[in-house]
N, C-alpha and C. Protein backbone atom coordinates (compact mmCIF):
# COMPACT_ATOMS: atom_id res chain seq x y z
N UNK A 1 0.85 -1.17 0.00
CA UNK A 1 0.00 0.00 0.00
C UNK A 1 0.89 1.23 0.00
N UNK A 2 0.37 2.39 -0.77
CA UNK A 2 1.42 3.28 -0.79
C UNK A 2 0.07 4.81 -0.80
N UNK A 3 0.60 5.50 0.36
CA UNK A 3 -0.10 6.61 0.45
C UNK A 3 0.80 7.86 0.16
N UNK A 4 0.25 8.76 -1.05
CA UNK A 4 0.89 9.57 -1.55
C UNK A 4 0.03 10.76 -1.37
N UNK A 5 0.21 11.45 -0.95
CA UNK A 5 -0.31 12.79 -0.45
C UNK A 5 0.68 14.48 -0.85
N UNK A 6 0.33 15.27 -0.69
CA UNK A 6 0.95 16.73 -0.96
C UNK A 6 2.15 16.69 -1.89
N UNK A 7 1.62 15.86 -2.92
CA UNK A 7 2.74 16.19 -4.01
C UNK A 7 2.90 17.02 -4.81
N UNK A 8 4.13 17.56 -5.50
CA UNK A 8 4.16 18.83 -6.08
C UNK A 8 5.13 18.38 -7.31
N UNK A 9 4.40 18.41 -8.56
CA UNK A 9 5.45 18.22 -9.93
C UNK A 9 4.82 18.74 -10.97
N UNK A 10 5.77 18.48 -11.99
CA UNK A 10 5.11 19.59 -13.21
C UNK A 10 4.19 19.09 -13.69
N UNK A 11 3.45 20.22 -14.30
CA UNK A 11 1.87 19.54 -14.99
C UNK A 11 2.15 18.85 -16.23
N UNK A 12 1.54 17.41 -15.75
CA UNK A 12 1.61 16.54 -17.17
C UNK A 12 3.03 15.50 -17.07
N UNK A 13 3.64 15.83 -16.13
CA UNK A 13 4.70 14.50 -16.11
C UNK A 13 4.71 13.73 -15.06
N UNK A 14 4.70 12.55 -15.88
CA UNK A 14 5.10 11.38 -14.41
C UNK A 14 5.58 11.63 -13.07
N UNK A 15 4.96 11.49 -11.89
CA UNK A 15 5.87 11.49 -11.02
C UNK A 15 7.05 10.72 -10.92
N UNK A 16 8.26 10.35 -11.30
CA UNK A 16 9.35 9.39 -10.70
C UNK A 16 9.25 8.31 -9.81
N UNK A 17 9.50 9.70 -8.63
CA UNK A 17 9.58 8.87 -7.28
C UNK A 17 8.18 7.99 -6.75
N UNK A 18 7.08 8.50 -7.39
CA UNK A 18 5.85 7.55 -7.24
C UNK A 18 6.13 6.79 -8.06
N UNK A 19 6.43 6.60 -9.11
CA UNK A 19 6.35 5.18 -9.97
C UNK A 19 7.16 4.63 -9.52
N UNK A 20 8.33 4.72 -9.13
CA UNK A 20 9.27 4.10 -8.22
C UNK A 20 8.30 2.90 -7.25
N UNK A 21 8.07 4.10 -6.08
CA UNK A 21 7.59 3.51 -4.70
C UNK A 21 5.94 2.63 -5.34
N UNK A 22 5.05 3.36 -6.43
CA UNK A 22 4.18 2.28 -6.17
C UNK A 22 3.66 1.34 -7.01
N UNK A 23 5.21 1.25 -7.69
CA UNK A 23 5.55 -0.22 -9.03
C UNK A 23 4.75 -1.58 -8.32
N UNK A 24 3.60 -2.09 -9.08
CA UNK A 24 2.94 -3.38 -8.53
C UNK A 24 2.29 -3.13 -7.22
N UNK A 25 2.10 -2.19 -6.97
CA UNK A 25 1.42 -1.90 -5.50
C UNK A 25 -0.08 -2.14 -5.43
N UNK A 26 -1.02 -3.30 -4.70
CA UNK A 26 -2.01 -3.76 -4.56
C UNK A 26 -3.13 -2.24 -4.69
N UNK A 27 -2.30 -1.05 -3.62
CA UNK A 27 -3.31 -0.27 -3.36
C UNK A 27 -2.34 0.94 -3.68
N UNK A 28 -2.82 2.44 -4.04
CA UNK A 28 -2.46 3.89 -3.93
C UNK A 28 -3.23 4.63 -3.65
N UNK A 29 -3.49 5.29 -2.58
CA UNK A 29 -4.65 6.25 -2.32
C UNK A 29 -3.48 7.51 -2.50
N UNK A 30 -4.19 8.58 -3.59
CA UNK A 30 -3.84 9.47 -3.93
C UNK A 30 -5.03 10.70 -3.25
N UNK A 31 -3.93 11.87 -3.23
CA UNK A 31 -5.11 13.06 -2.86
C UNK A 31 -5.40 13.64 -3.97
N UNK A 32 -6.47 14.30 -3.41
CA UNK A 32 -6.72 15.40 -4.97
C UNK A 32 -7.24 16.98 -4.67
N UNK A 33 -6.56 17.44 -4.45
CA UNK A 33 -6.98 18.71 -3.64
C UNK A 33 -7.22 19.47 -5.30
N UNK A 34 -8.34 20.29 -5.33
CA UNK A 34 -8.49 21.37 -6.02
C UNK A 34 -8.76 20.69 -7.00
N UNK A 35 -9.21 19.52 -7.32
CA UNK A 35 -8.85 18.21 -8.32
C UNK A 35 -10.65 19.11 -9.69
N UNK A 36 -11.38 19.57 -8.96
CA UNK A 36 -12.62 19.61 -9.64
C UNK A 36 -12.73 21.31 -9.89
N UNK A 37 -12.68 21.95 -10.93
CA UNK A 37 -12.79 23.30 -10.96
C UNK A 37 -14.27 23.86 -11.26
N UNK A 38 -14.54 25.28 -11.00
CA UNK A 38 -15.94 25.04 -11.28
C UNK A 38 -16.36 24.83 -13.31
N UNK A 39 -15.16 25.04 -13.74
CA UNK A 39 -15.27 25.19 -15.00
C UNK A 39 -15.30 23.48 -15.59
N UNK A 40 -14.51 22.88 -14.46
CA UNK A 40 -14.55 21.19 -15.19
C UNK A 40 -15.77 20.71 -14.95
N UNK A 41 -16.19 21.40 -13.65
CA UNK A 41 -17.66 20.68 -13.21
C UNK A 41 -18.83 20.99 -13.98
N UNK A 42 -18.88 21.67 -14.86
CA UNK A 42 -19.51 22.60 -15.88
C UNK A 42 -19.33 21.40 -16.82
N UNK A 43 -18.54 20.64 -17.10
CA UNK A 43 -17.87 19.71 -18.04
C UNK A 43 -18.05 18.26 -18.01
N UNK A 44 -18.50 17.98 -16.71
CA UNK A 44 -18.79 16.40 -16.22
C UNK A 44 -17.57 15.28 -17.00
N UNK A 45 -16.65 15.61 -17.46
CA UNK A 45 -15.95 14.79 -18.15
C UNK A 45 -14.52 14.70 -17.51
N UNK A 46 -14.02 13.52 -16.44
CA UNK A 46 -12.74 13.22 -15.94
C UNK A 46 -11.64 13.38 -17.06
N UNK A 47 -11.76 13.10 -18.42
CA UNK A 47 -11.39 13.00 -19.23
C UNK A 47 -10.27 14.31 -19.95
N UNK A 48 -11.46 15.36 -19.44
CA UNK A 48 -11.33 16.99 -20.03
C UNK A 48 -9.98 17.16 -18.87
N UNK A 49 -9.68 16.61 -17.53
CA UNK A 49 -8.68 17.01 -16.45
C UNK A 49 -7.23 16.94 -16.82
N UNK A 50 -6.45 17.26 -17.84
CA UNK A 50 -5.62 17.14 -18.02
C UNK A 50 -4.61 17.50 -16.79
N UNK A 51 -4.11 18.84 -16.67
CA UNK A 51 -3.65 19.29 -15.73
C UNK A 51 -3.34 19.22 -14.47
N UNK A 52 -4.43 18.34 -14.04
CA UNK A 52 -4.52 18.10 -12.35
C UNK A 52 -2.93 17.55 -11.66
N UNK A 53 -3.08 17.84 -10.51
CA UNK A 53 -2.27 17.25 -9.81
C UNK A 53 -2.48 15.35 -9.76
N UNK A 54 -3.49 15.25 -9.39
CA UNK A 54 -3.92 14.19 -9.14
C UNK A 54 -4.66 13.23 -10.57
N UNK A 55 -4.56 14.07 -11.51
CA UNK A 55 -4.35 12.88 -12.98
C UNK A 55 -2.95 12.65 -13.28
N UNK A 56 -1.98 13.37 -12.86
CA UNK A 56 -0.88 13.15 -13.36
C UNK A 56 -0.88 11.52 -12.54
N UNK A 57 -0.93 11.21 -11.12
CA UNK A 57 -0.89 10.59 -10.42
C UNK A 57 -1.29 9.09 -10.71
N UNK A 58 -2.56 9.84 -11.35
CA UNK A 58 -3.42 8.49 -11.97
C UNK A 58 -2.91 8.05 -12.93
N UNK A 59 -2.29 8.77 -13.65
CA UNK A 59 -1.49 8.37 -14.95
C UNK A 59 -0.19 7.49 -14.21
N UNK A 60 0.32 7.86 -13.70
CA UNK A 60 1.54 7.42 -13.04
C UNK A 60 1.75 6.17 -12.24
N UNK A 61 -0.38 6.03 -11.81
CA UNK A 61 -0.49 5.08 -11.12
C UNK A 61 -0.68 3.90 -12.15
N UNK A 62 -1.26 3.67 -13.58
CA UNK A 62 -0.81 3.08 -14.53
C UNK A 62 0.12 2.65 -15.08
N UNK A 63 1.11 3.38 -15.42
CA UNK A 63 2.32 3.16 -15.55
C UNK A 63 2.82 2.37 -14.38
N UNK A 64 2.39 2.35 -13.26
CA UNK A 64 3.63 1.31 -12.36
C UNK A 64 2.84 -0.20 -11.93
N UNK A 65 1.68 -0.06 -13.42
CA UNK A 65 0.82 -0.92 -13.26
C UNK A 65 0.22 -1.35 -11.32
N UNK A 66 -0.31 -0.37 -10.63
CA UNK A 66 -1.06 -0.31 -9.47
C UNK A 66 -2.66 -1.08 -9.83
N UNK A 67 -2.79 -2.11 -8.81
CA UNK A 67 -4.06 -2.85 -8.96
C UNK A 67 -5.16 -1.66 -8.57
N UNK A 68 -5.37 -1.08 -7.20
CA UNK A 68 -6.35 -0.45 -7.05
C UNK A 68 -6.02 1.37 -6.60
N UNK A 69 -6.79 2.42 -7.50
CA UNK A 69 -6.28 3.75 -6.52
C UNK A 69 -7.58 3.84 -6.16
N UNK A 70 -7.19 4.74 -4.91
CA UNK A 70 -8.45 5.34 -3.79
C UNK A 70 -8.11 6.83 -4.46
N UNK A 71 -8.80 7.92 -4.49
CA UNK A 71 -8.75 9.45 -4.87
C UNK A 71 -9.50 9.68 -3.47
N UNK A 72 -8.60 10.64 -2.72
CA UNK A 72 -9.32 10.72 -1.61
C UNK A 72 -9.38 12.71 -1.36
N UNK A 73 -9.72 13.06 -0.19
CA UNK A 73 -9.26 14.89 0.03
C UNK A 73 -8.98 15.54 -1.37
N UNK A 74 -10.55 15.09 -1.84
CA UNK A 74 -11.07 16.19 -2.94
C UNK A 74 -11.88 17.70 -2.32
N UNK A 75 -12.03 18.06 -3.21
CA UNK A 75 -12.58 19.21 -3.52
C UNK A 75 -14.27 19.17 -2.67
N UNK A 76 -13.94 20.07 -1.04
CA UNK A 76 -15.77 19.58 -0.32
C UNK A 76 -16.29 20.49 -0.65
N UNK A 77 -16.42 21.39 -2.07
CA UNK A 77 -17.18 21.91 -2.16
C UNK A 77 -18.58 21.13 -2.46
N UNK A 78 -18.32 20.19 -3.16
CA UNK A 78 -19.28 19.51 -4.31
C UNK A 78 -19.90 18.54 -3.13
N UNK A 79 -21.39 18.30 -3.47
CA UNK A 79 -22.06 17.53 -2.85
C UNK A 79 -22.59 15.95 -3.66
N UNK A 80 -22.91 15.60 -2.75
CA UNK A 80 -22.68 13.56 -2.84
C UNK A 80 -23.17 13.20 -4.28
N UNK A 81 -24.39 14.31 -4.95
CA UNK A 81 -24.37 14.12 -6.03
C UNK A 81 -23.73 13.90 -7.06
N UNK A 82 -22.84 14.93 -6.87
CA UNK A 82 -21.77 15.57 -8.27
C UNK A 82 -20.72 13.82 -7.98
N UNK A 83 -20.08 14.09 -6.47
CA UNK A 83 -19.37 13.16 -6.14
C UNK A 83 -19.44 11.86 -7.17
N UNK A 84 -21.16 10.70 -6.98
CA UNK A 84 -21.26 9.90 -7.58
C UNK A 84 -20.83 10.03 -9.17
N UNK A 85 -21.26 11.32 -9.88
CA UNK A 85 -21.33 11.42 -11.21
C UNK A 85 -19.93 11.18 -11.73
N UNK A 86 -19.08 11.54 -10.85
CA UNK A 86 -17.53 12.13 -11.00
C UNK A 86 -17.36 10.44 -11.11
N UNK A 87 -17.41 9.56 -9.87
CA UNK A 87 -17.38 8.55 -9.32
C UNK A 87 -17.29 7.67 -10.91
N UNK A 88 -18.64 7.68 -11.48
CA UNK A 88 -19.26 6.89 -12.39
C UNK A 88 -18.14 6.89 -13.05
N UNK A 89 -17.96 8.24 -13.73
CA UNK A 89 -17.57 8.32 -14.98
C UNK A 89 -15.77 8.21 -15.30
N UNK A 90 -15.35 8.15 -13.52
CA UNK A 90 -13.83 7.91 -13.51
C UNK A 90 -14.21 6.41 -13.56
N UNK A 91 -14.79 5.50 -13.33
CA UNK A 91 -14.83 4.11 -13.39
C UNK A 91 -14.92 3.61 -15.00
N UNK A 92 -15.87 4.56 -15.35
CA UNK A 92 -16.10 4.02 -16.71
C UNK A 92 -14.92 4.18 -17.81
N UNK A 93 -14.26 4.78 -17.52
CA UNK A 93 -12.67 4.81 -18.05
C UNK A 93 -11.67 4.38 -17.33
N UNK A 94 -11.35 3.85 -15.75
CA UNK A 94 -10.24 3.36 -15.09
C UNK A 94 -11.18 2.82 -14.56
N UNK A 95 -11.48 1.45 -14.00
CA UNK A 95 -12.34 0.44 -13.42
C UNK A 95 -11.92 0.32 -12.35
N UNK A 96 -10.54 0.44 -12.00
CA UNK A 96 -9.01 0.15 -11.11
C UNK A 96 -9.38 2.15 -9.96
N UNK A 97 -10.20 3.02 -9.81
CA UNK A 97 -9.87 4.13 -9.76
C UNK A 97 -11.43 4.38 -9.17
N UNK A 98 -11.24 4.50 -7.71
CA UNK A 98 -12.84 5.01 -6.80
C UNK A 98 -12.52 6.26 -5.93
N UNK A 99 -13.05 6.95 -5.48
CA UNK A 99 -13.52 8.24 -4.38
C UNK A 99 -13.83 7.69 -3.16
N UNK A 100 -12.52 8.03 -2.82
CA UNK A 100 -12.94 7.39 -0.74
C UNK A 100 -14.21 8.52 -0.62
N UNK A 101 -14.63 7.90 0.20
CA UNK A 101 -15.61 7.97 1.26
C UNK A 101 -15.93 8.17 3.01
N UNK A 102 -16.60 8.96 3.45
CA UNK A 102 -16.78 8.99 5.23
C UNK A 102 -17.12 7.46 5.24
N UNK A 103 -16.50 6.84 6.02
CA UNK A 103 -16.51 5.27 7.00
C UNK A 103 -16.13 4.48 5.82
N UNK A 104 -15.50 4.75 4.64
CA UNK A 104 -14.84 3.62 3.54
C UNK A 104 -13.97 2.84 4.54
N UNK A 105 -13.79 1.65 4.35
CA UNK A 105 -12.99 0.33 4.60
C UNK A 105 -12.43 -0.34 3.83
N UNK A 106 -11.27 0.03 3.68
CA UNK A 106 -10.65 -1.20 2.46
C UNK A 106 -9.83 -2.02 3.41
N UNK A 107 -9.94 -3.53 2.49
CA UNK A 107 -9.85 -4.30 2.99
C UNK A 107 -7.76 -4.47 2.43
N UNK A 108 -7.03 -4.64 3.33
CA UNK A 108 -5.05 -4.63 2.61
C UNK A 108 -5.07 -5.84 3.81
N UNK A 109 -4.68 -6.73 2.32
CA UNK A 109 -4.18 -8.32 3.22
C UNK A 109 -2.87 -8.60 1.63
């Protein structure tokens, strides 16, 4: 399991040192601060996020072929609605890629 939090790199490149640390890693819970703008949310499309901190991540989390990411310490503006929609539609393109949750439990054996 590899928890990666307050990272800072250029927009659009691999992190390194994460692909490093979470090469084959069962789990990555990544943050995503600021991850939803009001202009993307206008957009409903994970797709349109190029830039983010936390797509770079996701990208990165591919590359080190990672079985499952958590996206967690998003953006509280948005309510449980938007959340699910976001939810859906990051699944429907990364299957491997969910939105923690208040009282989520994952199970690391």
């Amino acid at each position: 399991m590899v928890y990666a939090t307050n990272r800072s790199l250029s927009s659009g490149n691999l992190d390194n040192n994460l692909l490093h640390l979470a090469r084959q890693a069962d789990l990555l819970i990544l943050d995503a601060p600021f991850a939803i703008s009001a202009d993307e949310a206008e957009k409903y499309d994970p797709r349109l996020w190029q830039d983010q901190l936390w797509q770079v991540g996701m990208k990165t989390a591919q590359e080190a072929g990672v079985k499952r990411v958590v996206i967690s310490r998003y953006n509280p503006d948005h309510d449980d609605n938007f959340l699910d929609l976001v939810q859906a539609q990051v699944q429907s393109i990364l299957p491997n890629h969910i939105l923690a949750h208040e009282g989520m439990i994952l199970p690391v054996f």
